[in-house]
PDB file of N, CA and C in Angstrom:
ATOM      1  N   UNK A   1     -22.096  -5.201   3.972  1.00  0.00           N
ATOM      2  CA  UNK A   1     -21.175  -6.186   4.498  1.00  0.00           C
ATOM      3  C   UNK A   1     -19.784  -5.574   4.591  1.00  0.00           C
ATOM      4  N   UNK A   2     -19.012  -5.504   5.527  1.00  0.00           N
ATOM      5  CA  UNK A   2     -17.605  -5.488   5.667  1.00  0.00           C
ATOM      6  C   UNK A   2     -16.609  -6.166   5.037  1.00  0.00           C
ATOM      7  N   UNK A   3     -15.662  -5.361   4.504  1.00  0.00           N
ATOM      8  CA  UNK A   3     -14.728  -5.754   4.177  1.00  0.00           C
ATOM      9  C   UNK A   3     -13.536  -6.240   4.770  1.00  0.00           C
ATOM     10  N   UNK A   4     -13.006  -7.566   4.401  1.00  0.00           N
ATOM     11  CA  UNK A   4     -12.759  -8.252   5.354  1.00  0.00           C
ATOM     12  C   UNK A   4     -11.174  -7.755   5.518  1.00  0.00           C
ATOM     13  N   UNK A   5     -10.350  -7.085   4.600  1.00  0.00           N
ATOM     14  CA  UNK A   5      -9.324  -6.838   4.613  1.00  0.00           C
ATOM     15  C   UNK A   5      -9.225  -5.207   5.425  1.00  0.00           C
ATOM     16  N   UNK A   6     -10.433  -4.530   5.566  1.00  0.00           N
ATOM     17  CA  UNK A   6     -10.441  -3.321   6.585  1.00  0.00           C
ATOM     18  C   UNK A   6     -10.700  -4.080   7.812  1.00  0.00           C
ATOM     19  N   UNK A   7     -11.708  -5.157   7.950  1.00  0.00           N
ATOM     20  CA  UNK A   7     -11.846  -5.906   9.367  1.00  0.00           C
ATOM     21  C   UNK A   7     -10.260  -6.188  10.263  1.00  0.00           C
ATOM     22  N   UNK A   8      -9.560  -6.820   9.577  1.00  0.00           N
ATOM     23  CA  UNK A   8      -8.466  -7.505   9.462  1.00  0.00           C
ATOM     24  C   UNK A   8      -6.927  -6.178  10.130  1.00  0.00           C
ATOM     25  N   UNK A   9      -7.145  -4.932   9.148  1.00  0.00           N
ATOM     26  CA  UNK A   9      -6.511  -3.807   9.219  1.00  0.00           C
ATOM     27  C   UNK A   9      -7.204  -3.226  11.147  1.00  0.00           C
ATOM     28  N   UNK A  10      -7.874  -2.884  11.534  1.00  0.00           N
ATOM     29  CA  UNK A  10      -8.409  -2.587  12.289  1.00  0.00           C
ATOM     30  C   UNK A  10      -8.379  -3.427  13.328  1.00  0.00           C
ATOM     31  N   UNK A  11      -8.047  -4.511  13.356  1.00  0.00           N
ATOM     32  CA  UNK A  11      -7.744  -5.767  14.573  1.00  0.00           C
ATOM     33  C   UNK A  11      -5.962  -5.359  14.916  1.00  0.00           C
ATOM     34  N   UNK A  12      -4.996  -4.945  13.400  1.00  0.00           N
ATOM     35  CA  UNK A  12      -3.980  -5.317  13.579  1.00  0.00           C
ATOM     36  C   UNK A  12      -3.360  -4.170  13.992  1.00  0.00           C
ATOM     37  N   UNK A  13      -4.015  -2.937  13.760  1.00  0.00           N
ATOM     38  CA  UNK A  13      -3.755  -1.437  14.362  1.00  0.00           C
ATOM     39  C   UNK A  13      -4.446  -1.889  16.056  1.00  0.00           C
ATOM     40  N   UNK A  14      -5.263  -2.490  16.306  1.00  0.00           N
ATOM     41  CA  UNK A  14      -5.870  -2.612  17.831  1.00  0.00           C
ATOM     42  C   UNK A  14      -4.676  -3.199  18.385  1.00  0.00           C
ATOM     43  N   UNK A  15      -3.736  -4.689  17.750  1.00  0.00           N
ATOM     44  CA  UNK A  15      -3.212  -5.022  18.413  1.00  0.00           C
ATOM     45  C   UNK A  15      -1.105  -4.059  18.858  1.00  0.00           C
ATOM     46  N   UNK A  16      -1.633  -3.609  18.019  1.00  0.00           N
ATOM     47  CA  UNK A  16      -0.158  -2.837  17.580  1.00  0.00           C
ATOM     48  C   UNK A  16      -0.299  -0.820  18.697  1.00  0.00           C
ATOM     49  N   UNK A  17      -1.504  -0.824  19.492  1.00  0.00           N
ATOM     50  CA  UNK A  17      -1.829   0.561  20.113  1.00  0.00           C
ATOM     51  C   UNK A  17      -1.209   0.655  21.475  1.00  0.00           C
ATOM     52  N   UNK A  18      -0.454   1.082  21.892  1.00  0.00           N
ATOM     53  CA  UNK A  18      -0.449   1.182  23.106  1.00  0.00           C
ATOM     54  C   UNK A  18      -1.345   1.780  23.988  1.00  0.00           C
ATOM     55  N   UNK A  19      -2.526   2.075  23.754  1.00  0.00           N
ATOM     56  CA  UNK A  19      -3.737   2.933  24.650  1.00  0.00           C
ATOM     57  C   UNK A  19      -4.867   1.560  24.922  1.00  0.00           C
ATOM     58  N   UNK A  20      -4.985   0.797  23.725  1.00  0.00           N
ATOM     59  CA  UNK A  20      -5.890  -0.484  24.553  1.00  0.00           C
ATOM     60  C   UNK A  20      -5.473  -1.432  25.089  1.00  0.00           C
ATOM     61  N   UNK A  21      -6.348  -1.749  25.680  1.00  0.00           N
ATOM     62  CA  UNK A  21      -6.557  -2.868  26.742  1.00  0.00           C
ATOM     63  C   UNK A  21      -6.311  -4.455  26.515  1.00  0.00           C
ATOM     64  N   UNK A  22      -5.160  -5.135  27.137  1.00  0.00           N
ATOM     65  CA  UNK A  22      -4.919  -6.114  27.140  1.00  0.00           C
ATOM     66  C   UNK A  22      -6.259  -7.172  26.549  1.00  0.00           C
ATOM     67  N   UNK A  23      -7.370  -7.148  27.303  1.00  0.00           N
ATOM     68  CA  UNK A  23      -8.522  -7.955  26.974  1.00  0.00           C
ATOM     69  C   UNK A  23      -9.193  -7.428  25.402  1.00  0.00           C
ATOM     70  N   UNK A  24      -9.062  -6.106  25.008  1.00  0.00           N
ATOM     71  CA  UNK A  24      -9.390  -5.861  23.455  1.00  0.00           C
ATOM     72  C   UNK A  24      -8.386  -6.580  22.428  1.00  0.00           C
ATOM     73  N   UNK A  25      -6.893  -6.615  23.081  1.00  0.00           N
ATOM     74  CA  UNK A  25      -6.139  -7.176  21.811  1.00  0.00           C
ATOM     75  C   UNK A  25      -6.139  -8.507  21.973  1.00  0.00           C
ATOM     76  N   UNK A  26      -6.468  -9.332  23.251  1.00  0.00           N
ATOM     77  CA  UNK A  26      -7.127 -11.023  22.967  1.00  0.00           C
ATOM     78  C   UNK A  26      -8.013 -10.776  21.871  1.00  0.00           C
ATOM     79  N   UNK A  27      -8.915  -9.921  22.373  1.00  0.00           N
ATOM     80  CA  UNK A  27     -10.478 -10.051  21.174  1.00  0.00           C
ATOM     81  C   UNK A  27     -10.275  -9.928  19.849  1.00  0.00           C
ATOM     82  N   UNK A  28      -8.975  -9.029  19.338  1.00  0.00           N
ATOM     83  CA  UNK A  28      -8.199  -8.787  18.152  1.00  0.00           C
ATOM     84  C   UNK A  28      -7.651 -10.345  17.655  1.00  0.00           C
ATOM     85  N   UNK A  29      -7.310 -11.012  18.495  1.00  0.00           N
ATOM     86  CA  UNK A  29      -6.167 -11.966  18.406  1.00  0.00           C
ATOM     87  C   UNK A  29      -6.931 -13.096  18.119  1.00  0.00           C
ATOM     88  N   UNK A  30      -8.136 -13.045  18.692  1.00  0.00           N
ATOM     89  CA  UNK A  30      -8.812 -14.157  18.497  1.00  0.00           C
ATOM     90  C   UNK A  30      -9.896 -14.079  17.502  1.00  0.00           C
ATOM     91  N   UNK A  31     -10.102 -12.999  17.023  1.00  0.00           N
ATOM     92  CA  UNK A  31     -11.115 -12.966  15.464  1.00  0.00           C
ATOM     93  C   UNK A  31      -9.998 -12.724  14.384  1.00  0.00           C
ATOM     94  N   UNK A  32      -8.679 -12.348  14.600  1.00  0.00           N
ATOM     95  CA  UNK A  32      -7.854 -12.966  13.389  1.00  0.00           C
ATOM     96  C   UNK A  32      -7.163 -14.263  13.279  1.00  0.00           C
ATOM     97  N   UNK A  33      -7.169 -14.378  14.657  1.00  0.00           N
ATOM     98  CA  UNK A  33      -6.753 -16.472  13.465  1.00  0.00           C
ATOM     99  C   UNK A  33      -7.851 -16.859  13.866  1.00  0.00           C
ATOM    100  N   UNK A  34      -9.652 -16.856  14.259  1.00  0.00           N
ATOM    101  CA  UNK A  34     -10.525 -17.411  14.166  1.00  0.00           C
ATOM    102  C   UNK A  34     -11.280 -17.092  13.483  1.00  0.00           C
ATOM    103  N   UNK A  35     -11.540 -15.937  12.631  1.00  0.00           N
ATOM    104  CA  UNK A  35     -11.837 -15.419  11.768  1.00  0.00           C
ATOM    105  C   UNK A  35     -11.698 -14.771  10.852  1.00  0.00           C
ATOM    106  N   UNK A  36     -10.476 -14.588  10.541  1.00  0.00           N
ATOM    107  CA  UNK A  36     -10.036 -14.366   9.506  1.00  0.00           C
ATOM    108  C   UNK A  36      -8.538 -14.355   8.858  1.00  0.00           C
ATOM    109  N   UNK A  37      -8.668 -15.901   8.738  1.00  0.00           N
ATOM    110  CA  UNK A  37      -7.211 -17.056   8.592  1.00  0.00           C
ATOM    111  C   UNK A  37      -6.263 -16.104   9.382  1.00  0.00           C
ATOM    112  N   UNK A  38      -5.914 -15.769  10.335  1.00  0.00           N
ATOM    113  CA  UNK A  38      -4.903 -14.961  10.964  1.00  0.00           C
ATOM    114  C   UNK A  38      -4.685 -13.904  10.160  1.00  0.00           C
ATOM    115  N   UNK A  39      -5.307 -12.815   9.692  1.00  0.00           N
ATOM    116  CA  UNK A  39      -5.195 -11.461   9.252  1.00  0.00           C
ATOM    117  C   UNK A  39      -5.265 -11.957   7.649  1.00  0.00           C
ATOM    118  N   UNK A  40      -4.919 -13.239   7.404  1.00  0.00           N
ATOM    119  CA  UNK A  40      -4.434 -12.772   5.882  1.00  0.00           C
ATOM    120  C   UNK A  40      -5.015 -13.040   4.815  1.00  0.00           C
ATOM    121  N   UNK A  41      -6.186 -12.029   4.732  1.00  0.00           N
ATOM    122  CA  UNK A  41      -7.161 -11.870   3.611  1.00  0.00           C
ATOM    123  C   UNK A  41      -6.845 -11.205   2.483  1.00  0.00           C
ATOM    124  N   UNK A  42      -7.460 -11.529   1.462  1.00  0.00           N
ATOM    125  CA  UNK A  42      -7.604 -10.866   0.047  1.00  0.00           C
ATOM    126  C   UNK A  42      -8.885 -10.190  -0.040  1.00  0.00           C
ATOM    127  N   UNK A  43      -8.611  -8.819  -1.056  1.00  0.00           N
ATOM    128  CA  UNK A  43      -9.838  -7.945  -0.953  1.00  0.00           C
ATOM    129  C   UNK A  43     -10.672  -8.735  -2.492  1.00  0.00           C
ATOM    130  N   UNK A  44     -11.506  -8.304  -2.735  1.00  0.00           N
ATOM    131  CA  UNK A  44     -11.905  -8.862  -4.125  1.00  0.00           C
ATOM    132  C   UNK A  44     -11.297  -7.731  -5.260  1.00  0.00           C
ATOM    133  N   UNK A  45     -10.769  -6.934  -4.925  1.00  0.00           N
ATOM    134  CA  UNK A  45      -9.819  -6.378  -5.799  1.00  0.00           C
ATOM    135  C   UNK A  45      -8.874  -6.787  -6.058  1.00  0.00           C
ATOM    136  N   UNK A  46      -8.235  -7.351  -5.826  1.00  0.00           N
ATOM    137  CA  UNK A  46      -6.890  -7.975  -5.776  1.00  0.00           C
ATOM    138  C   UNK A  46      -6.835  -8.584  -7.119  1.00  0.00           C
ATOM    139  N   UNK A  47      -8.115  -9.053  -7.456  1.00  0.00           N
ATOM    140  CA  UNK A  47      -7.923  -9.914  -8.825  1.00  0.00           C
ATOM    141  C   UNK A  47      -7.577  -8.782  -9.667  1.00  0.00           C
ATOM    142  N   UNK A  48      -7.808  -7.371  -9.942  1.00  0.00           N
ATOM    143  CA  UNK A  48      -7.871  -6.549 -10.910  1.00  0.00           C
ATOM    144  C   UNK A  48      -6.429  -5.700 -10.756  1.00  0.00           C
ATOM    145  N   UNK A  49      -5.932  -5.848  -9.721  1.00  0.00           N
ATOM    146  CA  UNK A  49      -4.184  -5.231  -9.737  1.00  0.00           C
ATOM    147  C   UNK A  49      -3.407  -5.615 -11.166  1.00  0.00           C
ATOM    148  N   UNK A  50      -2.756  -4.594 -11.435  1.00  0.00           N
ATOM    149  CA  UNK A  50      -1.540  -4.559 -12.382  1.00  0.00           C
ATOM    150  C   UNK A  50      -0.608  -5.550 -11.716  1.00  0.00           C
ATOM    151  N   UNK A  51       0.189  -6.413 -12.211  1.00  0.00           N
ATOM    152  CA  UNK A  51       0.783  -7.478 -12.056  1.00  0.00           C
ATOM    153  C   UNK A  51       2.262  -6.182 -12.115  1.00  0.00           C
ATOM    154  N   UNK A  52       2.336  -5.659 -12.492  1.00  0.00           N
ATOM    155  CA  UNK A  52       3.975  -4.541 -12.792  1.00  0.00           C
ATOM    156  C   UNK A  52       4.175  -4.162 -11.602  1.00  0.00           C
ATOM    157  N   UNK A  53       3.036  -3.347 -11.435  1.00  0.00           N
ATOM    158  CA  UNK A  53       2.756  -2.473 -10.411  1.00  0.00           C
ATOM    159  C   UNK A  53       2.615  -3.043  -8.876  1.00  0.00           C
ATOM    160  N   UNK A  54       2.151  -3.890  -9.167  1.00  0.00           N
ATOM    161  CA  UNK A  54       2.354  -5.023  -7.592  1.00  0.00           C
ATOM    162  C   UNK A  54       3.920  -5.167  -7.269  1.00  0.00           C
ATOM    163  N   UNK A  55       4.515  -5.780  -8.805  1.00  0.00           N
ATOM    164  CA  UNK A  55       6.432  -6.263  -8.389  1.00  0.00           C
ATOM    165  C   UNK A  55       7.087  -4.632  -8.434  1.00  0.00           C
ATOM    166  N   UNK A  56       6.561  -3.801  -8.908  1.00  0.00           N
ATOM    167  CA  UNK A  56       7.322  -2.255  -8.714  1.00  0.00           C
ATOM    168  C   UNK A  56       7.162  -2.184  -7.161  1.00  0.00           C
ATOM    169  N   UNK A  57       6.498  -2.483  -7.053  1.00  0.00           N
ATOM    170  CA  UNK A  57       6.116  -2.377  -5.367  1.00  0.00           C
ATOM    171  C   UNK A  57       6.660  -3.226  -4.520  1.00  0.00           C
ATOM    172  N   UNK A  58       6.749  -4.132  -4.820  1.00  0.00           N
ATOM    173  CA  UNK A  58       7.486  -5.254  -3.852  1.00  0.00           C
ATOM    174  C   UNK A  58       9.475  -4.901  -4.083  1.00  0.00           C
ATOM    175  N   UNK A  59       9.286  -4.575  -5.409  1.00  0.00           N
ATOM    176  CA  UNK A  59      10.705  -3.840  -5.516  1.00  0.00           C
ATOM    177  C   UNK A  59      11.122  -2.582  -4.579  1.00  0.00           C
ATOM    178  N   UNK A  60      10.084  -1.620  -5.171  1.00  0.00           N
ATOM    179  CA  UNK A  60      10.864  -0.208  -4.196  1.00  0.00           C
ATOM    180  C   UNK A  60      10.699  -0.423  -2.077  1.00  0.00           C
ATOM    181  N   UNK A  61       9.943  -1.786  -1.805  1.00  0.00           N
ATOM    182  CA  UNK A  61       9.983  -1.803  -0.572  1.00  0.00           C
ATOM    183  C   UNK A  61      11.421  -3.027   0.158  1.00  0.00           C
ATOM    184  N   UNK A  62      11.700  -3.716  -0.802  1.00  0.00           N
ATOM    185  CA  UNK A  62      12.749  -4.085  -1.068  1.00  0.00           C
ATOM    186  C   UNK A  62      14.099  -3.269  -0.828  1.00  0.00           C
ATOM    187  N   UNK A  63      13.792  -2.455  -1.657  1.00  0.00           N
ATOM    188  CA  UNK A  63      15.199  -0.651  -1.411  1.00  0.00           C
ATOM    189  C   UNK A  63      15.077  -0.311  -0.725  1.00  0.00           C
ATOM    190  N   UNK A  64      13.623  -0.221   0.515  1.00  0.00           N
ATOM    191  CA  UNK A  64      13.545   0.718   1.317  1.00  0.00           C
ATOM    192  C   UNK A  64      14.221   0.658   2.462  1.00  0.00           C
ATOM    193  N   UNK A  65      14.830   1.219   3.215  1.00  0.00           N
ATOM    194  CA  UNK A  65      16.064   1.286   4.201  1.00  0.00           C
ATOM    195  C   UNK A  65      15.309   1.390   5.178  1.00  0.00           C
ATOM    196  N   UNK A  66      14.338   1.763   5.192  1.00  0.00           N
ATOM    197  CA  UNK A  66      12.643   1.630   6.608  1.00  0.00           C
ATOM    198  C   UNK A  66      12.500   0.077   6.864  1.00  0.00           C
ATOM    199  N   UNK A  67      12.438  -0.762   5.562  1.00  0.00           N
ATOM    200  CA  UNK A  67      11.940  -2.248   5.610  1.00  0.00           C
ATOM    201  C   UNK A  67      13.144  -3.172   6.330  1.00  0.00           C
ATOM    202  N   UNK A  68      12.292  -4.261   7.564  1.00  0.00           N
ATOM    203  CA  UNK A  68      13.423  -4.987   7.928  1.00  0.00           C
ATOM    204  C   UNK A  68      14.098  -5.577   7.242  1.00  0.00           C
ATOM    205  N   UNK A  69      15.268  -6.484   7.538  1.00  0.00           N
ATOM    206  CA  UNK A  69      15.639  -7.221   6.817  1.00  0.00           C
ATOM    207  C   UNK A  69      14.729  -8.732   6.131  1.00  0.00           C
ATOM    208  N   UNK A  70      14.049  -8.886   7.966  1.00  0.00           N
ATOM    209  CA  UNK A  70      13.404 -10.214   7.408  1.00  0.00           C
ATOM    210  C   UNK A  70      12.133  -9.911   6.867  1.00  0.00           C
ATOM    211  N   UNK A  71      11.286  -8.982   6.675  1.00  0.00           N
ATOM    212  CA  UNK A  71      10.387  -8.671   5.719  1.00  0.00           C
ATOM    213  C   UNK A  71      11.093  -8.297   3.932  1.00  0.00           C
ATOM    214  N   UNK A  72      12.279  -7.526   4.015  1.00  0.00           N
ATOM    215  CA  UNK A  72      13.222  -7.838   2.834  1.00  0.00           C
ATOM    216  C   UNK A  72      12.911  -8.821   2.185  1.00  0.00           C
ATOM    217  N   UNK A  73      13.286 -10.103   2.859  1.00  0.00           N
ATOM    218  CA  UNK A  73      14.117 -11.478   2.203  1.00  0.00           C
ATOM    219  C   UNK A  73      12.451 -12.059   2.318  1.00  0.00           C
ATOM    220  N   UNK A  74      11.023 -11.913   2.833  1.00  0.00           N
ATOM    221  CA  UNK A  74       9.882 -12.703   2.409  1.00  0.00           C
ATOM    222  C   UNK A  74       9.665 -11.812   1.238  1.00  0.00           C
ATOM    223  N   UNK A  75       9.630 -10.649   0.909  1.00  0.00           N
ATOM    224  CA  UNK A  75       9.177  -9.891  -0.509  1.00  0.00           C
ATOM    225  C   UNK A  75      10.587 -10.946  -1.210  1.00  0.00           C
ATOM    226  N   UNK A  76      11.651 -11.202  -1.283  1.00  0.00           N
ATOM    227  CA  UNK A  76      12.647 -11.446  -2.197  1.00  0.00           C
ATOM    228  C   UNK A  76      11.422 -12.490  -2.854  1.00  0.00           C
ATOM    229  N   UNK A  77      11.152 -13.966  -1.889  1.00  0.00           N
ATOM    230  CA  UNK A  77      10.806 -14.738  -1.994  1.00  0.00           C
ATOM    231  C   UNK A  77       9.748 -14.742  -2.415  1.00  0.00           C
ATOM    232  N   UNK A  78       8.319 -13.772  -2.326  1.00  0.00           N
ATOM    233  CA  UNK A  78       7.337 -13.548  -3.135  1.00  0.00           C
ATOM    234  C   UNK A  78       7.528 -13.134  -4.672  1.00  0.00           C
ATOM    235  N   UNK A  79       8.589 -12.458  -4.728  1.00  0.00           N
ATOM    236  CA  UNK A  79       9.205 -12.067  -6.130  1.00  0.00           C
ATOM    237  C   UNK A  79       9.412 -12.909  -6.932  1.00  0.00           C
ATOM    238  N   UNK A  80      10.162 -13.753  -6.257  1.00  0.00           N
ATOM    239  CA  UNK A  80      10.668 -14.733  -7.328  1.00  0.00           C
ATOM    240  C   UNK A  80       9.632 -15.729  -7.663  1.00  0.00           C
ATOM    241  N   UNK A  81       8.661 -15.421  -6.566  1.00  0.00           N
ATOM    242  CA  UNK A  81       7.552 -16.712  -7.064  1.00  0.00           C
ATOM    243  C   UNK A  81       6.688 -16.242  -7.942  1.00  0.00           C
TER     244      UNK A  81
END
């Protein structure tokens, strides 16, 4: 069985390519919000992550001068929650 968070990864690199085809990234577009809540799945690993190591992470992407602003300020807001 597939994993739904590589399914998910692989729709969102299809829709993000400039080499395919308008009618492949509908087909992208429409098995992630019809199949799989609009991209945003959990792996079954997720339960076993370090809780540190997740907010170290949401921290150093936070610093990162690569990250937009408005992806910034949704990590702020995952943080604090």
């Amino acid at each position: 069985m597939s994993n739904a968070g590589n399914v998910a990864g692989g729709h969102k690199a299809n829709l993000n390519n400039p080499n395919t085809s308008e009618e492949s990234k509908q087909h992208s577009r429409d098995v992630l919000e019809n199949q799989l809540d609009g991209g945003d799945v959990t792996s079954a690993s997720d339960a076993n992550k370090n809780p540190n190591n997740v907010q170290g992470g949401i921290k150093a992407a936070i610093n990162n001068p690569n990250t937009s602003a408005e992806k910034k300020e949704e990590l702020k807001s995952k943080l604090d929650s």
